[in-house]
C-alpha atoms as a PDB file:
ATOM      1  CA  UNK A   1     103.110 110.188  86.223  1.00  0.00           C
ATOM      2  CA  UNK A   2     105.061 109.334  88.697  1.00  0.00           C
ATOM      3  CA  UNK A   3     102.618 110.238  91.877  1.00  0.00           C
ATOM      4  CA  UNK A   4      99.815 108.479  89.502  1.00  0.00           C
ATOM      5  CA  UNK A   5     102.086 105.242  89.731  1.00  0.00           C
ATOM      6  CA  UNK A   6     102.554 105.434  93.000  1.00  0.00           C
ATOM      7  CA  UNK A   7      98.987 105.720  93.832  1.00  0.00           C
ATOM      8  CA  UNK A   8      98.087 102.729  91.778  1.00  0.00           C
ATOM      9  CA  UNK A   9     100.533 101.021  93.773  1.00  0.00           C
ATOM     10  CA  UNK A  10      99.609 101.863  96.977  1.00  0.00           C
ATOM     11  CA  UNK A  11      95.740 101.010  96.220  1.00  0.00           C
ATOM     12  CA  UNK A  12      97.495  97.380  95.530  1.00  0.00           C
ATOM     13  CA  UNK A  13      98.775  97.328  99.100  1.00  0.00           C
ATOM     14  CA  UNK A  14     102.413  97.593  97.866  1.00  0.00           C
ATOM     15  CA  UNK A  15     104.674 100.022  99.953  1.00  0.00           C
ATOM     16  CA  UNK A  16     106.507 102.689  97.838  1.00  0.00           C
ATOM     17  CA  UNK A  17     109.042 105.087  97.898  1.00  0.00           C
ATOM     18  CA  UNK A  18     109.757 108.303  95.554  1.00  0.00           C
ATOM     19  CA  UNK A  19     113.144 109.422  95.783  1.00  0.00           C
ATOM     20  CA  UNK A  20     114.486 112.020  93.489  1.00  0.00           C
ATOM     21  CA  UNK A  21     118.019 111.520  91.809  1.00  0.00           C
ATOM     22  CA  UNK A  22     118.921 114.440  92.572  1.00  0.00           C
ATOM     23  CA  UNK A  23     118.924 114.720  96.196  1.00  0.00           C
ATOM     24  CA  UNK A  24     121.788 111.707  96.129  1.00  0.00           C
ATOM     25  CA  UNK A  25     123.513 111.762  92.711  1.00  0.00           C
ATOM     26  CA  UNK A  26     125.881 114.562  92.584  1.00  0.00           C
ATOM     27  CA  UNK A  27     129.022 113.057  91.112  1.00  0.00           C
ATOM     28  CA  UNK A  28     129.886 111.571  87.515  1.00  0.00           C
ATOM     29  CA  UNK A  29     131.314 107.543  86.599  1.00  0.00           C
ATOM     30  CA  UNK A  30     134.663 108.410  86.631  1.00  0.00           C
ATOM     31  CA  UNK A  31     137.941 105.618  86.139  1.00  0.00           C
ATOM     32  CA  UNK A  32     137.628 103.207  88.910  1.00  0.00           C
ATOM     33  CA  UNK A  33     141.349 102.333  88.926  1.00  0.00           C
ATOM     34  CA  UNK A  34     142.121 105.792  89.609  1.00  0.00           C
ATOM     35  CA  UNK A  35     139.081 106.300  91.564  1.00  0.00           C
ATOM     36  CA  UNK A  36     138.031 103.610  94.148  1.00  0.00           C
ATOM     37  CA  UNK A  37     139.550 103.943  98.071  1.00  0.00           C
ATOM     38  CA  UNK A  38     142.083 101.237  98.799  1.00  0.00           C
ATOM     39  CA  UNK A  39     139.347  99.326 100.760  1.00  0.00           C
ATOM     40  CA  UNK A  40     137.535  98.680  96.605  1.00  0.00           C
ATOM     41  CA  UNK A  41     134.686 101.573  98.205  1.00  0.00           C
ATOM     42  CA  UNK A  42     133.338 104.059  95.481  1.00  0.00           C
ATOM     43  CA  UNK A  43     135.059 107.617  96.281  1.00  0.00           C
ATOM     44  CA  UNK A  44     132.954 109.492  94.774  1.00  0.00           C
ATOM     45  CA  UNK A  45     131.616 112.053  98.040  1.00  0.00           C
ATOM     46  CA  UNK A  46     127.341 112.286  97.160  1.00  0.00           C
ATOM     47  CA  UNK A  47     124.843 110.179  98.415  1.00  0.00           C
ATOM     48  CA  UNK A  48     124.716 107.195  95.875  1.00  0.00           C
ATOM     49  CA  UNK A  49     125.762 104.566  97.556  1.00  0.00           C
ATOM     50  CA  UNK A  50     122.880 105.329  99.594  1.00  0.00           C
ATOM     51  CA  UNK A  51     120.264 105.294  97.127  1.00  0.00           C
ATOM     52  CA  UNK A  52     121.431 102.207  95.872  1.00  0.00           C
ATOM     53  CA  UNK A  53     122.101 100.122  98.625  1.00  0.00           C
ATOM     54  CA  UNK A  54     119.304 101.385 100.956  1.00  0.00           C
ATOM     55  CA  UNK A  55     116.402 102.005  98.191  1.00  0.00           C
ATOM     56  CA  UNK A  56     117.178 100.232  94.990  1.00  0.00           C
ATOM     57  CA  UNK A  57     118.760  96.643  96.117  1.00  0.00           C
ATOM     58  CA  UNK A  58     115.938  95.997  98.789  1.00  0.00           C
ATOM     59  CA  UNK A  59     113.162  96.594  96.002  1.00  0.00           C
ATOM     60  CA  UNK A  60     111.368  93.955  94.039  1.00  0.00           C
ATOM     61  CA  UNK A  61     110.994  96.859  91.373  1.00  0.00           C
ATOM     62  CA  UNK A  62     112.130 100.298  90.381  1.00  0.00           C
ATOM     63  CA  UNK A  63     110.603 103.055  88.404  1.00  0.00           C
ATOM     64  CA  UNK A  64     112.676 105.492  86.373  1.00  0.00           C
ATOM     65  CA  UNK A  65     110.076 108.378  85.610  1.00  0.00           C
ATOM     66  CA  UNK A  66     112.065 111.088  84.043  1.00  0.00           C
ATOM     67  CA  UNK A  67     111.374 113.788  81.461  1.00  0.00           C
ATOM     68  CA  UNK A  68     113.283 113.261  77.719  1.00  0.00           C
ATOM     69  CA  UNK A  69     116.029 115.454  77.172  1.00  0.00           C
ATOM     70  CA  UNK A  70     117.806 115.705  74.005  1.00  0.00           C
ATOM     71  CA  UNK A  71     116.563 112.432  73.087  1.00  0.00           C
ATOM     72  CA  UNK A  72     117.796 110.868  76.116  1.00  0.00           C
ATOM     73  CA  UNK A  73     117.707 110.479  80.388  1.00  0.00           C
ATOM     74  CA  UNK A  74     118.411 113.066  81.838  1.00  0.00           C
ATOM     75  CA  UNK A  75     122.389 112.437  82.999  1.00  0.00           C
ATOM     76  CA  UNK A  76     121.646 112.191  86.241  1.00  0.00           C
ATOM     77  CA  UNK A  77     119.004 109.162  85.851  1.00  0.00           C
ATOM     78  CA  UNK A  78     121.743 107.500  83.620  1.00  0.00           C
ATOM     79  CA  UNK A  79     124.307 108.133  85.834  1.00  0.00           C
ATOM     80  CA  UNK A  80     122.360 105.683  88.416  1.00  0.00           C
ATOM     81  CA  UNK A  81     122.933 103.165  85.891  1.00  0.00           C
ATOM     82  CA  UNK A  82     126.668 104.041  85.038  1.00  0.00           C
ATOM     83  CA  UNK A  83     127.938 104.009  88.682  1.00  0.00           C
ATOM     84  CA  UNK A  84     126.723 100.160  89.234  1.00  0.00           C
ATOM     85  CA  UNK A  85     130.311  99.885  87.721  1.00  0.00           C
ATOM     86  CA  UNK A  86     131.883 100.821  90.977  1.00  0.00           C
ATOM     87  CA  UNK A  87     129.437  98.532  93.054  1.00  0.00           C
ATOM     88  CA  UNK A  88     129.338  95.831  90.378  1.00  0.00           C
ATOM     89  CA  UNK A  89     133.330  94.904  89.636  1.00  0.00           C
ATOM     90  CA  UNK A  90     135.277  92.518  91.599  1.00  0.00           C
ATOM     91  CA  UNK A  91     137.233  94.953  92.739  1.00  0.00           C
ATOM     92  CA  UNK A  92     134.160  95.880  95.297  1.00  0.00           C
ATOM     93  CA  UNK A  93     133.789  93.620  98.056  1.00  0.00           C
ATOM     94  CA  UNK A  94     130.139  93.282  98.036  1.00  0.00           C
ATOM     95  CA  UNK A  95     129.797  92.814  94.265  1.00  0.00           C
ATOM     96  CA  UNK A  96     128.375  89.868  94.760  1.00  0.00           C
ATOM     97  CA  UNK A  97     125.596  90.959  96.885  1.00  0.00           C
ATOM     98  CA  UNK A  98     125.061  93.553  94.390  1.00  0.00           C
ATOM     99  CA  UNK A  99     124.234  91.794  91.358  1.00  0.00           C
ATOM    100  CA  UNK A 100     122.427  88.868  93.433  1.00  0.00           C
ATOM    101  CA  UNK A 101     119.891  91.992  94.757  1.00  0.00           C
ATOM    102  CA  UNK A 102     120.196  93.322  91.006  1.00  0.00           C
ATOM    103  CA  UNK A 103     119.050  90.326  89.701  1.00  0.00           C
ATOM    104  CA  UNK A 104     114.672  89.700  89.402  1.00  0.00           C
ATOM    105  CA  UNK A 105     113.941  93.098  89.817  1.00  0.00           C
ATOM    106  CA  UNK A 106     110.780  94.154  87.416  1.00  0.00           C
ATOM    107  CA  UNK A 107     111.610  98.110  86.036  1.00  0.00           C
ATOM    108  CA  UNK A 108     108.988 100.253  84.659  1.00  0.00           C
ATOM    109  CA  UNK A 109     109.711 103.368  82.748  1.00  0.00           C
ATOM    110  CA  UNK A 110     107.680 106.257  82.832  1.00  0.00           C
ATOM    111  CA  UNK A 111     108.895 109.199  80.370  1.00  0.00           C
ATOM    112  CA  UNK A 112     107.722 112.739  79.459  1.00  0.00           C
ATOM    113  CA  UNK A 113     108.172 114.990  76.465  1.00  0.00           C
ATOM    114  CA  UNK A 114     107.116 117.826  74.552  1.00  0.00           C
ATOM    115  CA  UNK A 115     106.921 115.802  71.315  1.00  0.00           C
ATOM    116  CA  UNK A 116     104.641 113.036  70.232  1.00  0.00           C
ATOM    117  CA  UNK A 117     106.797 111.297  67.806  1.00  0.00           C
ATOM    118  CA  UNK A 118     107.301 107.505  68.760  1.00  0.00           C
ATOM    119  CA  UNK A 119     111.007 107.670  67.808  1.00  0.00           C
ATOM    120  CA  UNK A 120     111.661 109.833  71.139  1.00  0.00           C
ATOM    121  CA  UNK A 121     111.814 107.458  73.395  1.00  0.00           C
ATOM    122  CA  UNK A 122     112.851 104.473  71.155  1.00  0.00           C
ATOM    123  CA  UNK A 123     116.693 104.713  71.964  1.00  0.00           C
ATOM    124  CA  UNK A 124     115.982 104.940  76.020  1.00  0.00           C
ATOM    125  CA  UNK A 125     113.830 102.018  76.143  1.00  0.00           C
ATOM    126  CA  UNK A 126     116.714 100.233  74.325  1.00  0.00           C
ATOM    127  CA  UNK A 127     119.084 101.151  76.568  1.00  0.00           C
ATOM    128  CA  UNK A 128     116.793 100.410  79.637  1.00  0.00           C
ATOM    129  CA  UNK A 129     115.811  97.172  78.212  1.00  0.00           C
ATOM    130  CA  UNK A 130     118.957  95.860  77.523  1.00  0.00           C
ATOM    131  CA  UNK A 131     120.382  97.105  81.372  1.00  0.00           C
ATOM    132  CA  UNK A 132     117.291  94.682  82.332  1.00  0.00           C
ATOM    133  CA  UNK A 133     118.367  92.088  80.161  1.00  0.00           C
ATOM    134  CA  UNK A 134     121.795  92.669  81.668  1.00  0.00           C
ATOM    135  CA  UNK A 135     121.217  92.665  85.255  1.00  0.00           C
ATOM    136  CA  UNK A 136     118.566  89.419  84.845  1.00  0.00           C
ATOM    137  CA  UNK A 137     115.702  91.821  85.424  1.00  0.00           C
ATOM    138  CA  UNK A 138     112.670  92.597  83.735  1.00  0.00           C
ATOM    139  CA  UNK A 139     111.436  95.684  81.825  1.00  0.00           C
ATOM    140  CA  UNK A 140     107.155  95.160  82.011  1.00  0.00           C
ATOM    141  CA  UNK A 141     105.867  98.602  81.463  1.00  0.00           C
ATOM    142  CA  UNK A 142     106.587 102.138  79.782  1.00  0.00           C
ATOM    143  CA  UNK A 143     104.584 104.623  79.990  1.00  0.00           C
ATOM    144  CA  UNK A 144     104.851 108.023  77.664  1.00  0.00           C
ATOM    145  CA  UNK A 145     103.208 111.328  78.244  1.00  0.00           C
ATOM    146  CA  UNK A 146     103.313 114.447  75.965  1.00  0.00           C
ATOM    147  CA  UNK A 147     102.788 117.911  77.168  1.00  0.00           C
ATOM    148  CA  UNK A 148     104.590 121.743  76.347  1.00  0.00           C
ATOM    149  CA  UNK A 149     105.563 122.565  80.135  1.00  0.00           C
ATOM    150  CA  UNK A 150     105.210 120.977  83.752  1.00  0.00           C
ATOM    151  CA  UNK A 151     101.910 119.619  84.894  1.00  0.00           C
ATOM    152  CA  UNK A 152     100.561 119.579  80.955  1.00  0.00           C
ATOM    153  CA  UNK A 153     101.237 115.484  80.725  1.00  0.00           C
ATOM    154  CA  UNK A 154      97.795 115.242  82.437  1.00  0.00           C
ATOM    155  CA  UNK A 155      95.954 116.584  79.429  1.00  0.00           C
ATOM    156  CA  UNK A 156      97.991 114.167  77.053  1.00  0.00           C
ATOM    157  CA  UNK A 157      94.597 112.738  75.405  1.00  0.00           C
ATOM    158  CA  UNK A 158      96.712 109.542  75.542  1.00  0.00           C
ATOM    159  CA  UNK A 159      95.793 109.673  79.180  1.00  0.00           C
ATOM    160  CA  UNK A 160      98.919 108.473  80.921  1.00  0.00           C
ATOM    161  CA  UNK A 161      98.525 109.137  83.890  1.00  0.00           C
ATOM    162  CA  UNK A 162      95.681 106.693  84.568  1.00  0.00           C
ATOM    163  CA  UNK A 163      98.133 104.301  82.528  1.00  0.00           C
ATOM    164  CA  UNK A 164     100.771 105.176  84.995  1.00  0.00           C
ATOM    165  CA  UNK A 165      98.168 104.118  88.085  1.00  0.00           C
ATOM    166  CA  UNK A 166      97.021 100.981  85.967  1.00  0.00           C
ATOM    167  CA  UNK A 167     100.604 100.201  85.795  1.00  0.00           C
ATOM    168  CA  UNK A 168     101.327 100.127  89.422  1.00  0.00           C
ATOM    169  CA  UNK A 169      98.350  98.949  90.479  1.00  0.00           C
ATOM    170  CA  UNK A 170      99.002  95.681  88.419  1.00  0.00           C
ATOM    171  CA  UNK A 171     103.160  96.007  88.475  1.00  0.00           C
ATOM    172  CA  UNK A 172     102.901  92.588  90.027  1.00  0.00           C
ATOM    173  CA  UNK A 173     100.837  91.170  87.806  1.00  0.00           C
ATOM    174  CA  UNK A 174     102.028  92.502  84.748  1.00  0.00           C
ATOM    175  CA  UNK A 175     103.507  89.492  81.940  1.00  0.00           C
ATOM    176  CA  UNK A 176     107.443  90.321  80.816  1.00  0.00           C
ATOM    177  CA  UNK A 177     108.349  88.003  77.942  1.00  0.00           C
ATOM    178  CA  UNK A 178     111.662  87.941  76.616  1.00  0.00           C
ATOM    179  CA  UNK A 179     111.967  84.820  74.625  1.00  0.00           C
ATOM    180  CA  UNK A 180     115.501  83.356  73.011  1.00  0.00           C
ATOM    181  CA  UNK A 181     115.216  80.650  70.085  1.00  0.00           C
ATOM    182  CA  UNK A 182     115.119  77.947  72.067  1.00  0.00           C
ATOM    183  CA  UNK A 183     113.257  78.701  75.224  1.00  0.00           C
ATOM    184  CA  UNK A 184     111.030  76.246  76.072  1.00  0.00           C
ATOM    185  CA  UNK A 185     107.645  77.379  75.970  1.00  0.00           C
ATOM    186  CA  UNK A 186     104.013  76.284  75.306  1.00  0.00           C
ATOM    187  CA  UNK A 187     101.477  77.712  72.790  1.00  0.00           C
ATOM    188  CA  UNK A 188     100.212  80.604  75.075  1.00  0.00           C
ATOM    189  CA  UNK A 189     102.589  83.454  76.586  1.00  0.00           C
ATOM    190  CA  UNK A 190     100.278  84.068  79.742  1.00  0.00           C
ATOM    191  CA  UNK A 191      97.130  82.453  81.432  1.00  0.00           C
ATOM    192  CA  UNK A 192      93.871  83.725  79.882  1.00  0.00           C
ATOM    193  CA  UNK A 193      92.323  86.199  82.138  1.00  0.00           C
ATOM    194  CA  UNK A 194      95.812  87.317  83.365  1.00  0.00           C
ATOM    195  CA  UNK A 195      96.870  91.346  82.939  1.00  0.00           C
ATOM    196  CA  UNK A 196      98.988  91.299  79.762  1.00  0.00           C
END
């Protein structure tokens, strides 16, 4: 799903990257006061700091395609989200920057599973929609894709891969509504004739 998204985004003249967590998250959240160097950096020896400073601030949006396990992210995915902590409290010198770049960001979830029920991925798309809620950014798409073993999600009669390439084709494009009792707002959510 996540090579189908990308290819949908491309064909929309967007640049993107895939980067997999694993090649830069290596190391758990762990207690900041006992944890961060004297000059407020992270300790923690992997490569996150990377990820997030060179891939994830600069972008206008970020995918998290990751397969379901135990009714959840994989810990490593969630883990990207835990260690904003460390970059995030005053107690980091470029916190600031951090949830300035955080903030506007549109996120797109793409998940996999080997079940079909619709209360799999109910919990993660809380959790992800409330971090975008959090961070002033904007959750417009999920994508889910069933299948027994690797490569099956393509025969998910659902078809989500070409969802997956609709979404990033249109990522741009795509409405995010999020409305509070009294936001100001006329009788229409979106333009007619605008993606939804």
């Amino acid at each position: 799903m996540a090579a189908a998204f990308a290819e949908g985004s491309s064909s929309a003249g967007s640049i993107t990257e895939s980067h997999f967590v694993d090649d830069f998250v290596s190391g758990f959240l762990r207690d900041c006061r006992t944890c961060r160097t004297v000059e407020g950096e992270c300790s923690i020896a992997d490569r996150y700091g990377e990820l997030l400073t060179e891939h994830i601030l600069p972008a206008d949006a970020v995918v998290f395609a990751a397969p379901i396990y135990w009714y959840g992210l994989p810990a490593q995915m969630k883990c990207v989200i835990d260690r904003l902590v460390c970059y995030t409290s005053h107690a980091h010198k470029g916190a600031d920057d951090v949830v300035r770049a955080l903030a506007g960001k549109r996120y797109v979830l793409l998940l996999s599973s080997e079940e079909s029920s619709h209360g799999m991925s109910v919990g993660i798309i809380q959790q992800i929609s409330d971090f975008c809620r959090y961070t002033h950014g904007l959750l417009v798409a999920v994508v889910t894709g069933v299948g027994n073993r690797r490569g099956e999600v393509s025969r998910d009669p659902s078809d989500p891969l070409a969802q997956a390439q609709r979404v990033g084709r249109d990522l741009f494009r795509l409405r995010a509504t999020d409305f509070r009792i009294d936001t100001p707002r006329s009788g229409t959510v979106w333009p007619t004739g605008e993606p939804a």
